[in-house]
N, C-alpha and C. Protein backbone atom coordinates (compact mmCIF):
# COMPACT_ATOMS: atom_id res chain seq x y z
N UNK A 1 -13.50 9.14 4.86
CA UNK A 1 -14.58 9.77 4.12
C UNK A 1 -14.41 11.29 4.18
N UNK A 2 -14.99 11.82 3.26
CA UNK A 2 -15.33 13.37 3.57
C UNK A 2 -16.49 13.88 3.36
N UNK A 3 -16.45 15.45 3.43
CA UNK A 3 -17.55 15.88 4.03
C UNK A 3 -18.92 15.71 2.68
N UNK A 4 -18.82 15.54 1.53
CA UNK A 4 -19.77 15.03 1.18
C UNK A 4 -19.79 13.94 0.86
N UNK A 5 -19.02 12.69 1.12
CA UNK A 5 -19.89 11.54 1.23
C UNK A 5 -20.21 11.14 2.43
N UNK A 6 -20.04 11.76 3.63
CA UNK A 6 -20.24 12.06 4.54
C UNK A 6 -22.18 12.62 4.78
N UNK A 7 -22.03 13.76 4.28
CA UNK A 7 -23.24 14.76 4.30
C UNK A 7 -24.38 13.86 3.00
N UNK A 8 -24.02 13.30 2.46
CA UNK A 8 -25.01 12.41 1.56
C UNK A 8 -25.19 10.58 1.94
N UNK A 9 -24.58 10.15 2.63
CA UNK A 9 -24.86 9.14 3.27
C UNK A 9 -25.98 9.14 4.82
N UNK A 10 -25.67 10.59 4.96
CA UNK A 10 -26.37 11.25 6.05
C UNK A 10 -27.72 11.39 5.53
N UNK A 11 -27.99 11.69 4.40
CA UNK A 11 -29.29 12.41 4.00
C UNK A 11 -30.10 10.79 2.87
N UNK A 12 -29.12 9.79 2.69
CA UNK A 12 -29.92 8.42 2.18
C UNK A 12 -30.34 8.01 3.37
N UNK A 13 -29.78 8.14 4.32
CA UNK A 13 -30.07 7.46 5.69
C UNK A 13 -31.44 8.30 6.42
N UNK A 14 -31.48 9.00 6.32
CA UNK A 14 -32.62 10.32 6.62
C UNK A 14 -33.83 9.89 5.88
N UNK A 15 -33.22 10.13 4.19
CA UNK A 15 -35.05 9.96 3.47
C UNK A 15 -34.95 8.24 3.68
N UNK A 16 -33.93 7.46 3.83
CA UNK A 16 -34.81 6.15 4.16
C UNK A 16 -35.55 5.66 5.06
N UNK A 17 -35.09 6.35 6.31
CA UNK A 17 -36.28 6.86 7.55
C UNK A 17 -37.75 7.38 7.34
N UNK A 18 -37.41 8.25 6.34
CA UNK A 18 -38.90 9.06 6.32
C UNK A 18 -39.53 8.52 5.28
N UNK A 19 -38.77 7.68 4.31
CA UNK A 19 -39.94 6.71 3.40
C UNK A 19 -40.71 5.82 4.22
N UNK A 20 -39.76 4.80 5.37
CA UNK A 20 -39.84 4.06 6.00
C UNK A 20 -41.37 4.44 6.73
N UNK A 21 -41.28 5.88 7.82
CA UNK A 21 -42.36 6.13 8.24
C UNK A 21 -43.59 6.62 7.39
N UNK A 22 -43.43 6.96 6.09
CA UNK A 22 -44.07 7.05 5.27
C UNK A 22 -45.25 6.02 4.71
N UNK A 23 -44.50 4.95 4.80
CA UNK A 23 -45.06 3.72 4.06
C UNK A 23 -46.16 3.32 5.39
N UNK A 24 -45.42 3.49 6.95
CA UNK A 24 -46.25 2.67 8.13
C UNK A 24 -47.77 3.58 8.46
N UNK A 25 -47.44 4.89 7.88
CA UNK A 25 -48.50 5.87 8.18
C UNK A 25 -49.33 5.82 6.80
N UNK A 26 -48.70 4.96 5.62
CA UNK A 26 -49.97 5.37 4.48
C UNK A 26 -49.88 6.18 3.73
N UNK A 27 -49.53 6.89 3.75
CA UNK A 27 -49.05 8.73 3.72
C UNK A 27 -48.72 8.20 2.03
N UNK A 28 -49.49 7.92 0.51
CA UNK A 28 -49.19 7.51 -0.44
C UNK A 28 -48.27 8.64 -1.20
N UNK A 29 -48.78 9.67 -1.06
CA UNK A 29 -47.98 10.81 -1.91
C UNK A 29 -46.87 10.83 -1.36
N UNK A 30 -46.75 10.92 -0.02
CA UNK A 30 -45.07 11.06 0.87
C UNK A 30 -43.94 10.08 0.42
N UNK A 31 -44.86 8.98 0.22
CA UNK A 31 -43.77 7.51 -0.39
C UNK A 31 -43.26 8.23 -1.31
N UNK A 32 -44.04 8.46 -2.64
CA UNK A 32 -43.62 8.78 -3.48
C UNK A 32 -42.80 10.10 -3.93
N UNK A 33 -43.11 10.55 -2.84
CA UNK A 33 -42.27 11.91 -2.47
C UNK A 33 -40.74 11.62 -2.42
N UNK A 34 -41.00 10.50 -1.32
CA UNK A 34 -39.78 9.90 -0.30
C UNK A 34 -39.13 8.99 -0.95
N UNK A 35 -39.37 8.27 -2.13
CA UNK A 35 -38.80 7.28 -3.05
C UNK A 35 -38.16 7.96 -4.04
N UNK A 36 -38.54 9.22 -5.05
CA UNK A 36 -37.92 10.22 -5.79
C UNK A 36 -36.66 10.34 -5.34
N UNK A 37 -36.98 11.27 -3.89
CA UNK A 37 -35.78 11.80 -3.41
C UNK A 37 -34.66 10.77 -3.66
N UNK A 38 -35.04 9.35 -2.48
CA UNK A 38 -33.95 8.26 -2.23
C UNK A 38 -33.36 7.86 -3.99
N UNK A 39 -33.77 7.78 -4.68
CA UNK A 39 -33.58 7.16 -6.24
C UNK A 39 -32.39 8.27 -6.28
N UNK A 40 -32.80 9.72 -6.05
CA UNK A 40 -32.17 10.87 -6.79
C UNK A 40 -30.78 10.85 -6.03
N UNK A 41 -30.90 10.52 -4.42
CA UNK A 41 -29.48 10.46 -3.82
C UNK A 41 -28.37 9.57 -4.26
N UNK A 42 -29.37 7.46 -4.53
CA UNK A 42 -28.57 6.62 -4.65
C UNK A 42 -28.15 7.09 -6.05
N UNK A 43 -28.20 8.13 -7.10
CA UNK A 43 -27.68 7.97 -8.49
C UNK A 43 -26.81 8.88 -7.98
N UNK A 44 -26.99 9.42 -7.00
CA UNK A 44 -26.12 10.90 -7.29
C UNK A 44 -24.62 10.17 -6.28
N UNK A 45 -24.93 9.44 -5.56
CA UNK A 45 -23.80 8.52 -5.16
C UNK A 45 -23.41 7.47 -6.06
N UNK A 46 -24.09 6.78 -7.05
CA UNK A 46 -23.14 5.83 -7.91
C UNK A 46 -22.23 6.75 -8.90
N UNK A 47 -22.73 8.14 -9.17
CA UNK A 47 -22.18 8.98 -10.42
C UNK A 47 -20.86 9.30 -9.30
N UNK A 48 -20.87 8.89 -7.81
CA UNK A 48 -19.14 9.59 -8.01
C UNK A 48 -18.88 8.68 -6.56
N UNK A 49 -19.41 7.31 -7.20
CA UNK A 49 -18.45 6.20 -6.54
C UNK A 49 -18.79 5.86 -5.19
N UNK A 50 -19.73 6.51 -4.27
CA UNK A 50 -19.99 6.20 -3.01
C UNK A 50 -20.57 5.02 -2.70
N UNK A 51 -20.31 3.82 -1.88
CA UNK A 51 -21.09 3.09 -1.45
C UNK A 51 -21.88 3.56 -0.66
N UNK A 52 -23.17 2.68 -1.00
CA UNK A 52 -24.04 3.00 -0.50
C UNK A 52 -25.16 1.70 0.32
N UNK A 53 -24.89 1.35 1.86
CA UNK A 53 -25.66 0.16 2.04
C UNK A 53 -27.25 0.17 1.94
N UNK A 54 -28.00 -0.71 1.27
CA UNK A 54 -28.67 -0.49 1.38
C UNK A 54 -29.93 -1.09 2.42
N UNK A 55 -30.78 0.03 3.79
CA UNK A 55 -31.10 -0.55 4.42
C UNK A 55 -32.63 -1.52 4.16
N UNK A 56 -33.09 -2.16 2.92
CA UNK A 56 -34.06 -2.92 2.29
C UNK A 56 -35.15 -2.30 2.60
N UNK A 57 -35.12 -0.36 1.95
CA UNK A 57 -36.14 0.14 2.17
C UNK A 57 -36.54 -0.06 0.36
């Protein structure tokens, strides 16, 4: 791997954490905060081929 699929597998893994705690705290705007983001990473990894697992957030 390199350093950005590296540095962006890092950061799906991050906002899927913080949707994750998002959703357990309620926090409705944060989801949706936190779901944007994740949508905006997983496209920005299919546009240049990265797998991406997904953890069934």
């Amino acid at each position: 791997m390199n350093a950005f699929t590296d540095g962006l597998l890092e950061r799906i893994h991050s906002t899927e954490t913080d949707l994750s705690r998002a959703r357990e705290d309620g926090d409705d705007f944060l989801v949706e905060v936190e779901q944007g983001e994740l949508d905006d990473l997983r496209r920005l990894a299919a546009e240049h081929g990265v797998q991406v697992r997904t953890a069934g957030v």
